[in-house]
Protein backbone atom coordinates (compact mmCIF):
# COMPACT_ATOMS: atom_id res chain seq x y z
CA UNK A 1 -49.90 47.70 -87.35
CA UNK A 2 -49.07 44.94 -84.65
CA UNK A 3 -46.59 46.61 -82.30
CA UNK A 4 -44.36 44.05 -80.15
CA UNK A 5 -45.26 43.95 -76.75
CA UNK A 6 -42.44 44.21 -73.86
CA UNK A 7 -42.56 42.21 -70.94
CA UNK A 8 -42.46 44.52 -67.68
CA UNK A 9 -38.45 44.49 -66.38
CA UNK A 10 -36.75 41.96 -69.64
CA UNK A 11 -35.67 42.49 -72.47
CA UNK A 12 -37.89 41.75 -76.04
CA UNK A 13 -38.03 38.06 -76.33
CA UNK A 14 -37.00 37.16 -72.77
CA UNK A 15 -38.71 35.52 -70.23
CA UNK A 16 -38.67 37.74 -66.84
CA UNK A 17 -38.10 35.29 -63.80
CA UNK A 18 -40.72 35.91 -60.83
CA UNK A 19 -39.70 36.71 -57.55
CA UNK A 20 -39.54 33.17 -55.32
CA UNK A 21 -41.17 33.43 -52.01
CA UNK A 22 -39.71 31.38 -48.91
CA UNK A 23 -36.37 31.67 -47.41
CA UNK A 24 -33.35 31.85 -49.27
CA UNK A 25 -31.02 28.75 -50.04
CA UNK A 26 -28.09 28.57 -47.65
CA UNK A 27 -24.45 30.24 -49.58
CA UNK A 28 -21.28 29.40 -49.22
CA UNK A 29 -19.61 30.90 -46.31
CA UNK A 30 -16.42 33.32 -47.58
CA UNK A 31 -15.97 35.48 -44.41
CA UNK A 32 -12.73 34.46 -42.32
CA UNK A 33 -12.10 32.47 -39.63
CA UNK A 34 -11.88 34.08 -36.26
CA UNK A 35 -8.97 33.46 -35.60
CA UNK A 36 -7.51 36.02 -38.68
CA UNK A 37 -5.87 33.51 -40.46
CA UNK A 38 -7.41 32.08 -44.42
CA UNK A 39 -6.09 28.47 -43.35
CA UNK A 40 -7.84 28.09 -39.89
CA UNK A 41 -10.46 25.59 -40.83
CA UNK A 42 -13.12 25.11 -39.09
CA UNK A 43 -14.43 21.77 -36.93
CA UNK A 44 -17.21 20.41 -35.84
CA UNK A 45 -16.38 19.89 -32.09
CA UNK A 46 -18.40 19.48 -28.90
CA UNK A 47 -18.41 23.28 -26.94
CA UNK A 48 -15.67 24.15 -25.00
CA UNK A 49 -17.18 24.43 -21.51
CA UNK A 50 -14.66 23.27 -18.76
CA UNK A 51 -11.46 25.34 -17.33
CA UNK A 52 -9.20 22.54 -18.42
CA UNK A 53 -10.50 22.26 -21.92
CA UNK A 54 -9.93 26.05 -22.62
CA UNK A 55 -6.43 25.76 -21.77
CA UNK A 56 -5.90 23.13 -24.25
CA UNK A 57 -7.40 24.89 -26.58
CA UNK A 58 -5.44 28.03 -26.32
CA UNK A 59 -2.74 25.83 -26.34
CA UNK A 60 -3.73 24.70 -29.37
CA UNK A 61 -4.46 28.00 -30.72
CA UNK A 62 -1.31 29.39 -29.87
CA UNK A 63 1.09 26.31 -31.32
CA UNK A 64 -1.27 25.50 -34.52
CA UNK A 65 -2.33 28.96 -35.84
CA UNK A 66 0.54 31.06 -34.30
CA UNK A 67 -2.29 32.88 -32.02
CA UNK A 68 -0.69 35.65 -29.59
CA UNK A 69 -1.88 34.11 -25.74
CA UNK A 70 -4.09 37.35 -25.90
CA UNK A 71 -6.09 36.70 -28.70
CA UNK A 72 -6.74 32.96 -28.32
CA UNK A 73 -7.70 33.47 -24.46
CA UNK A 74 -10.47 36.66 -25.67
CA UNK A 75 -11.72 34.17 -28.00
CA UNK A 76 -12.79 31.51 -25.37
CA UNK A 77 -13.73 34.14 -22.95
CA UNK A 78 -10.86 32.79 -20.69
CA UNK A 79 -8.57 35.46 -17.91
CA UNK A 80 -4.80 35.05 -19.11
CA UNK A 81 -3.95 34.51 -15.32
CA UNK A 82 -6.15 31.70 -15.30
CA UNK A 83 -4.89 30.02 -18.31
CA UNK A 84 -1.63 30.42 -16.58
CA UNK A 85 -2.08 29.14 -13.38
CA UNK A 86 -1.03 25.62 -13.31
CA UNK A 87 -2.69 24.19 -10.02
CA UNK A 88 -1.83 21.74 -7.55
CA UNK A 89 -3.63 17.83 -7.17
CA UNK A 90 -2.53 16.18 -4.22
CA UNK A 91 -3.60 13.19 -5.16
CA UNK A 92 -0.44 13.09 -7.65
CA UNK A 93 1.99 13.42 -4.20
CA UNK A 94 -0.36 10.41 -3.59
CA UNK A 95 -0.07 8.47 -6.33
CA UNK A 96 3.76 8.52 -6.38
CA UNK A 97 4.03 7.80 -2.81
CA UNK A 98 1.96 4.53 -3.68
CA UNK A 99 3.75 3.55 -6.37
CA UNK A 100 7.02 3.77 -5.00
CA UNK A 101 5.90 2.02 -1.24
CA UNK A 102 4.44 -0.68 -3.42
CA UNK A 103 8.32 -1.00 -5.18
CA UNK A 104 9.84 -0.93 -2.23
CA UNK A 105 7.36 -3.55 -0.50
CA UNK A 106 6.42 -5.50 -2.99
CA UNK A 107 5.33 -8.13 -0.64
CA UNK A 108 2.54 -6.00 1.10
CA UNK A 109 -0.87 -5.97 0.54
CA UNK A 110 -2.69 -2.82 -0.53
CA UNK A 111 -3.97 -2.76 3.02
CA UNK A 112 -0.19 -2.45 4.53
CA UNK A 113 0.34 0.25 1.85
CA UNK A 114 -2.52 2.89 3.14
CA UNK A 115 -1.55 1.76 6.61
CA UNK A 116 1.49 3.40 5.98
CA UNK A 117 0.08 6.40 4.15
CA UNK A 118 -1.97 7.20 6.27
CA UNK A 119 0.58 7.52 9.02
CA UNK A 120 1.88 10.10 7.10
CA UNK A 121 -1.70 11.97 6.75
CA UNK A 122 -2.20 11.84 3.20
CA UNK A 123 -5.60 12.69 2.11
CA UNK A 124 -6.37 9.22 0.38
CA UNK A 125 -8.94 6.08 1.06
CA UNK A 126 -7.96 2.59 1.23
CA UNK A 127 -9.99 2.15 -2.33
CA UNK A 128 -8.21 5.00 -3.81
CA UNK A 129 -5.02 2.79 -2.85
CA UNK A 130 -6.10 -0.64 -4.05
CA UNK A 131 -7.14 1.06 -7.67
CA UNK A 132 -3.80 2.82 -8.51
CA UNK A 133 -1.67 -0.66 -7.56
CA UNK A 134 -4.19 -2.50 -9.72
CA UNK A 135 -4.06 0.06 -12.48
CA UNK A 136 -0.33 -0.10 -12.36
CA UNK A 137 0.33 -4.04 -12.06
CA UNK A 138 1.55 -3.53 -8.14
CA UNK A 139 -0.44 -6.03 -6.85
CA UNK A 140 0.71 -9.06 -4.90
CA UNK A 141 0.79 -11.89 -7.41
CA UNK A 142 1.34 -14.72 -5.10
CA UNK A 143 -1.54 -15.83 -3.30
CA UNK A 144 -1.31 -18.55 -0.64
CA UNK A 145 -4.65 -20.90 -0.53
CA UNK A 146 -5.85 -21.29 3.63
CA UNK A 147 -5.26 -25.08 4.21
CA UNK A 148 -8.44 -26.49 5.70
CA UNK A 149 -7.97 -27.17 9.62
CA UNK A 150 -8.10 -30.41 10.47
CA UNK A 151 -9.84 -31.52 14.00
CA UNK A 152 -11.04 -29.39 16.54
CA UNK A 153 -9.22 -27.13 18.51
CA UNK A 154 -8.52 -27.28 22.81
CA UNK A 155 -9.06 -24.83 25.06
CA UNK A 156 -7.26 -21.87 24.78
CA UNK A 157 -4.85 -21.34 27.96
CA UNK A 158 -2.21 -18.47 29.06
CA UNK A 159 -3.93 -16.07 26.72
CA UNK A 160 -0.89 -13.23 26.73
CA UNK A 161 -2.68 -9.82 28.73
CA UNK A 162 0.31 -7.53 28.81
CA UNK A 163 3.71 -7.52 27.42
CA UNK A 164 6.01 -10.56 28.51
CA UNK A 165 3.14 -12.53 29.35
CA UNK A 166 3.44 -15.24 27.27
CA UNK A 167 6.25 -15.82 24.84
CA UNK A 168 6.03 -18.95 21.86
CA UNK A 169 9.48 -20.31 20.12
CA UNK A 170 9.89 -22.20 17.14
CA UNK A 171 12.49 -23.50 14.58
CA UNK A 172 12.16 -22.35 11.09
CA UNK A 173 14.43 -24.55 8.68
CA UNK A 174 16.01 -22.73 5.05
CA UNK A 175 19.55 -23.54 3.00
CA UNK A 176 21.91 -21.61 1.18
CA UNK A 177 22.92 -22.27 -2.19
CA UNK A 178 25.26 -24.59 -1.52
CA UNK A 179 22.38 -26.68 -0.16
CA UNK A 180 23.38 -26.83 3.19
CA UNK A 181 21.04 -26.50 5.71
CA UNK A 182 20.37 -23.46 8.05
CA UNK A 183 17.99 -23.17 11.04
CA UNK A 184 16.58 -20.34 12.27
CA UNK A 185 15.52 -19.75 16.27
CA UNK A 186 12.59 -17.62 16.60
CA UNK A 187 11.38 -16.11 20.04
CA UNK A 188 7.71 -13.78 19.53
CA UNK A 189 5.81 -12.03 22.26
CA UNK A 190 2.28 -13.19 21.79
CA UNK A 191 0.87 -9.79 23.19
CA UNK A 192 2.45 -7.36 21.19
CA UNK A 193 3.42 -9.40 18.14
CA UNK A 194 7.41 -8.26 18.62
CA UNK A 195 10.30 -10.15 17.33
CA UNK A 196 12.30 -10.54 20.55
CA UNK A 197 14.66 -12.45 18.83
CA UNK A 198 16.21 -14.83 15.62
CA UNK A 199 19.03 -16.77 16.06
CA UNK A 200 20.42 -17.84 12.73
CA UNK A 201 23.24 -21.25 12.86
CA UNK A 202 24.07 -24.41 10.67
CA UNK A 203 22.45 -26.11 13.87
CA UNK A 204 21.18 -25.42 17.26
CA UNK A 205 20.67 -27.64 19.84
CA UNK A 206 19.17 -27.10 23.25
CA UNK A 207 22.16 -24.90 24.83
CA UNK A 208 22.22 -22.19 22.25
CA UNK A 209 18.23 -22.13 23.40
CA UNK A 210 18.87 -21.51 26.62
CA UNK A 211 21.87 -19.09 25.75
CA UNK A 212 18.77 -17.46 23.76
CA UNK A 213 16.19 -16.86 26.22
CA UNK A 214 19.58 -16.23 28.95
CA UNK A 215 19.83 -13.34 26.55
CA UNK A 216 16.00 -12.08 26.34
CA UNK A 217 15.65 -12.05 30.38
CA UNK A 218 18.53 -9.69 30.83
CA UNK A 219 16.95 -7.28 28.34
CA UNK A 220 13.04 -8.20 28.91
CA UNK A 221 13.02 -10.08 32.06
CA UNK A 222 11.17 -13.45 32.85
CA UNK A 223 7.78 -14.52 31.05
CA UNK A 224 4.83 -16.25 32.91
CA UNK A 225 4.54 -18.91 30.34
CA UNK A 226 6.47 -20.07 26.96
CA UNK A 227 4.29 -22.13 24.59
CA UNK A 228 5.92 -24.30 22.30
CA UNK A 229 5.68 -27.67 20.61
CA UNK A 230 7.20 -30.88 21.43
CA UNK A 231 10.29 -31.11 19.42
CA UNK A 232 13.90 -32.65 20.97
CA UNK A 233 15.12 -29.18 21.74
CA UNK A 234 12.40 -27.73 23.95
CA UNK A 235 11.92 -30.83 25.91
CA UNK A 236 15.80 -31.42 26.49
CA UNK A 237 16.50 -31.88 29.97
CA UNK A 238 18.65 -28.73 30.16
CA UNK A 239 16.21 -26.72 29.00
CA UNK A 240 13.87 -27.98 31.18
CA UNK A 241 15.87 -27.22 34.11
CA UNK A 242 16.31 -24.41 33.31
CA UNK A 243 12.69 -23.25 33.17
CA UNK A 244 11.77 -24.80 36.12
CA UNK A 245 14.72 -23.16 38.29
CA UNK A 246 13.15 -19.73 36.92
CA UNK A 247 9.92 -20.50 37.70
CA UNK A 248 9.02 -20.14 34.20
CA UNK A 249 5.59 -21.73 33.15
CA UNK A 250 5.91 -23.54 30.14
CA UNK A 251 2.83 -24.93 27.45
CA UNK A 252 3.24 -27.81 24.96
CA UNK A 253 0.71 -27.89 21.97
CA UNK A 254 -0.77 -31.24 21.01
CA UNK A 255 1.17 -32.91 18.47
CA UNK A 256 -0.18 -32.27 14.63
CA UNK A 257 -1.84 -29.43 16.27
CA UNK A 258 0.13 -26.57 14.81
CA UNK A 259 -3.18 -23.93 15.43
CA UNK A 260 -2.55 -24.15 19.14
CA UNK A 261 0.49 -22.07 18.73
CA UNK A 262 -0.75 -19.70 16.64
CA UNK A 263 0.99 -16.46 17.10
CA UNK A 264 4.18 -18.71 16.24
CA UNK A 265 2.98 -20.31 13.18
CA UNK A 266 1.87 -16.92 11.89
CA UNK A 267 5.24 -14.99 12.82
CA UNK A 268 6.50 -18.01 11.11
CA UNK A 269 4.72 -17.89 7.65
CA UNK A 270 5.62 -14.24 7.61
CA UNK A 271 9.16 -14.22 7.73
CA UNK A 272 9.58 -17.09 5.43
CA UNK A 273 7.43 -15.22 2.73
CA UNK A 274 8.91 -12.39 3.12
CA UNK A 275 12.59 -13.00 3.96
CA UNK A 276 14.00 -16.53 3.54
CA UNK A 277 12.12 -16.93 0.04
CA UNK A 278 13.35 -13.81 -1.14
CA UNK A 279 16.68 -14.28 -0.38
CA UNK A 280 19.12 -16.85 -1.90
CA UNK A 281 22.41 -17.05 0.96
CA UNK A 282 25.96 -17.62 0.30
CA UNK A 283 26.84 -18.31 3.77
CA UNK A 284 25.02 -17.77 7.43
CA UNK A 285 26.95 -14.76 7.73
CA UNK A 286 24.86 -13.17 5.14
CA UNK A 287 21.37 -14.41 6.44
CA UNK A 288 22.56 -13.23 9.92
CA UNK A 289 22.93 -9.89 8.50
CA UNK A 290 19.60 -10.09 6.38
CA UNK A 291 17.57 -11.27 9.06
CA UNK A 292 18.49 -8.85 11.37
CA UNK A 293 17.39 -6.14 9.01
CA UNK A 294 14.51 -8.28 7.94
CA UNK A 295 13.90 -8.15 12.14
CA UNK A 296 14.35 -4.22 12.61
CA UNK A 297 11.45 -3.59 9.59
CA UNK A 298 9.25 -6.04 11.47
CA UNK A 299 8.72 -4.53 14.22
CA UNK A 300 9.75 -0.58 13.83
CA UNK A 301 7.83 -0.92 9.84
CA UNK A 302 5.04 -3.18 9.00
CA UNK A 303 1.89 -2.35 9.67
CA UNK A 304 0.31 -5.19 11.90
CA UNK A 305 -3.81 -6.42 10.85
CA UNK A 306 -4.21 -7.20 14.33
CA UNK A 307 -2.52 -4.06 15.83
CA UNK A 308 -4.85 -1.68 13.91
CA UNK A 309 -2.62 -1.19 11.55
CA UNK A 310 0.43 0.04 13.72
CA UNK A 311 3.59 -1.90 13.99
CA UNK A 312 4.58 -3.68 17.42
CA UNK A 313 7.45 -0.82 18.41
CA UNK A 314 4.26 1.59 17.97
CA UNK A 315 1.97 -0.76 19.61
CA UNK A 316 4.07 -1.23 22.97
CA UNK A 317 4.75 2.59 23.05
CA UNK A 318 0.98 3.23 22.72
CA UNK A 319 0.35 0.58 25.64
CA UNK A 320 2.99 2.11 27.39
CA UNK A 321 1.70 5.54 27.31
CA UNK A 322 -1.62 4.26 28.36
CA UNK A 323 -0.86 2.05 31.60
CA UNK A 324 1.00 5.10 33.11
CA UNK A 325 -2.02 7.37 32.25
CA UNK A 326 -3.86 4.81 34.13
CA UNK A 327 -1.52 4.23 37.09
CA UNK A 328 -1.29 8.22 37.21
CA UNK A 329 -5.16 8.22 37.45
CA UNK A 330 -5.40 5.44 40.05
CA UNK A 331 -2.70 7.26 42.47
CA UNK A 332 -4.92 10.96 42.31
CA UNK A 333 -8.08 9.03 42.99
CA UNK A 334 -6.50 6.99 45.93
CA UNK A 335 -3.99 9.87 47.36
């Protein structure tokens, strides 16, 4: 009799399915997250390698998935005290001292700006400086082309050497809004760049010059030499006398030659640029007041290019400091 045959392992009339060799198909993952919560899914993220980035994500941990600070900071192999410690960047003390120098001056040059950081010993370049104004829109919009210089320029003379050497005067003419006209007297020491003075009137003749300088020889006493150019004031006869009965040397630039008196012309841009076109005046008593404020941040404040950076008050105190170190020196050699 023909007996039905059973296949080894199946049942009669099935077909047993032979073992598969090679590595298993990949399953579907049903373990939990690591976290301990169903609903944590998870990402595909770059590794969390840096102390800042751990913080965030405990952070993250902690507000998303309700993670004790414990748990989430074992999980990134991160010290509580660590994730707790806030720190300290100095370049943020930085940043807002820029920002708010730059507000206050918006008429100075990123240069100006570290100048005066720097006084104060913050740990900063000039670089760092000129990037955060730029980043923040701080920079000086208005730029001012260099007019070409015409002719050729003489020979210098009465080069200043030491305070009160050589002093330059010049009218600088503005209006209030009424559209009358206002002139302003302005008296620099060519050595150390200082505003001696600004006289401020509807109109000055050559008697409220002499009143002027009158003034600045009680305080300063007498120059050597006062350049200036040849307009009706400064070649009055009174003021000419004047000069002459002080033995005071005086220096006319050629006419059209404005880059003869440069120190002048310079002091001269300046305070229009940043004063008189800044400021709209009801009445000379207000620009009297301005300017004198204008005056006192001139030469106690701004930072000077050709100074080194350090304003004229700083600049005469320095070169004070240093002559009597030198006369001191000079009296122990010769006793």
């Amino acid at each position: 009799m023909e007996v039905k045959v059973r296949r080894h392992g199946g049942l009669g009339g099935q077909t047993v399915e032979r073992p598969r060799t090679g590595k298993r198909g990949a399953q579907k993952d049903c373990s939990r997250a690591s976290s301990g919560h169903t609903y944590a899914q998870g990402r595909e993220l770059k590794k969390v390698l840096g102390l800042p980035a751990k913080r965030r994500a405990v952070t993250y941990l902690k507000t998303q998935f309700e993670v004790s600070e414990r748990r989430a900071c074992q999980l990134l192999a991160i010290h509580r005290s660590s994730y707790r410690h806030a720190g300290c960047n100095p370049f943020n003390a930085v940043f807002e001292e820029v920002v708010r120098l730059s507000k206050q001056y918006p008429y100075w040059g990123y240069r100006k700006i570290y100048d005066l950081i720097d006084r104060e010993k913050h740990p900063v370049g000039r670089e760092r400086v000129r990037l955060i104004r730029r980043r923040e829109g701080l920079q000086v919009v208005q730029k001012r082309r260099k007019k070409r210089v015409l002719g050729q320029t003489t020979q210098w003379v009465h080069r200043a050497s030491h305070p009160h050497h050589v002093w330059s005067y010049d009218f600088v003419h503005d209006q209030t809004i009424d559209g009358r006209s206002v002139r302003c007297l302005t008296v620099v020491d060519e050595f150390t760049r200082e505003s001696l003075a600004i006289v401020c009137g509807r109109s000055l003749t050559a008697p409220d010059v002499v009143r002027t300088l009158e003034h600045l020889v009680d305080r300063h006493g007498y120059p050597q030499c006062i350049r200036s150019d040849n307009g009706p004031e400064f070649i009055s006869t009174s003021l000419k006398d004047w000069i002459s009965k002080h033995r005071i040397g005086t220096h006319y630039i050629e006419p059209g030659s404005p880059w003869q008196n440069a120190y002048g012309e310079s002091f001269n841009s300046i305070f229009r640029a940043t004063c008189l076109d800044r400021w709209a005046f009801e009445s000379v008593m207000e620009a009297r007041a301005v300017i004198a404020e204008w005056r006192l941040e001139y030469n106690t404040i701004r930072p000077h290019g050709s100074l080194s950076g350090r304003s004229p008050a700083q600049f005469i105190k320095d070169w004070a400091d240093r002559s009597q170190e030198s006369s001191t020196l000079r009296k122990v050699g010769n006793p």
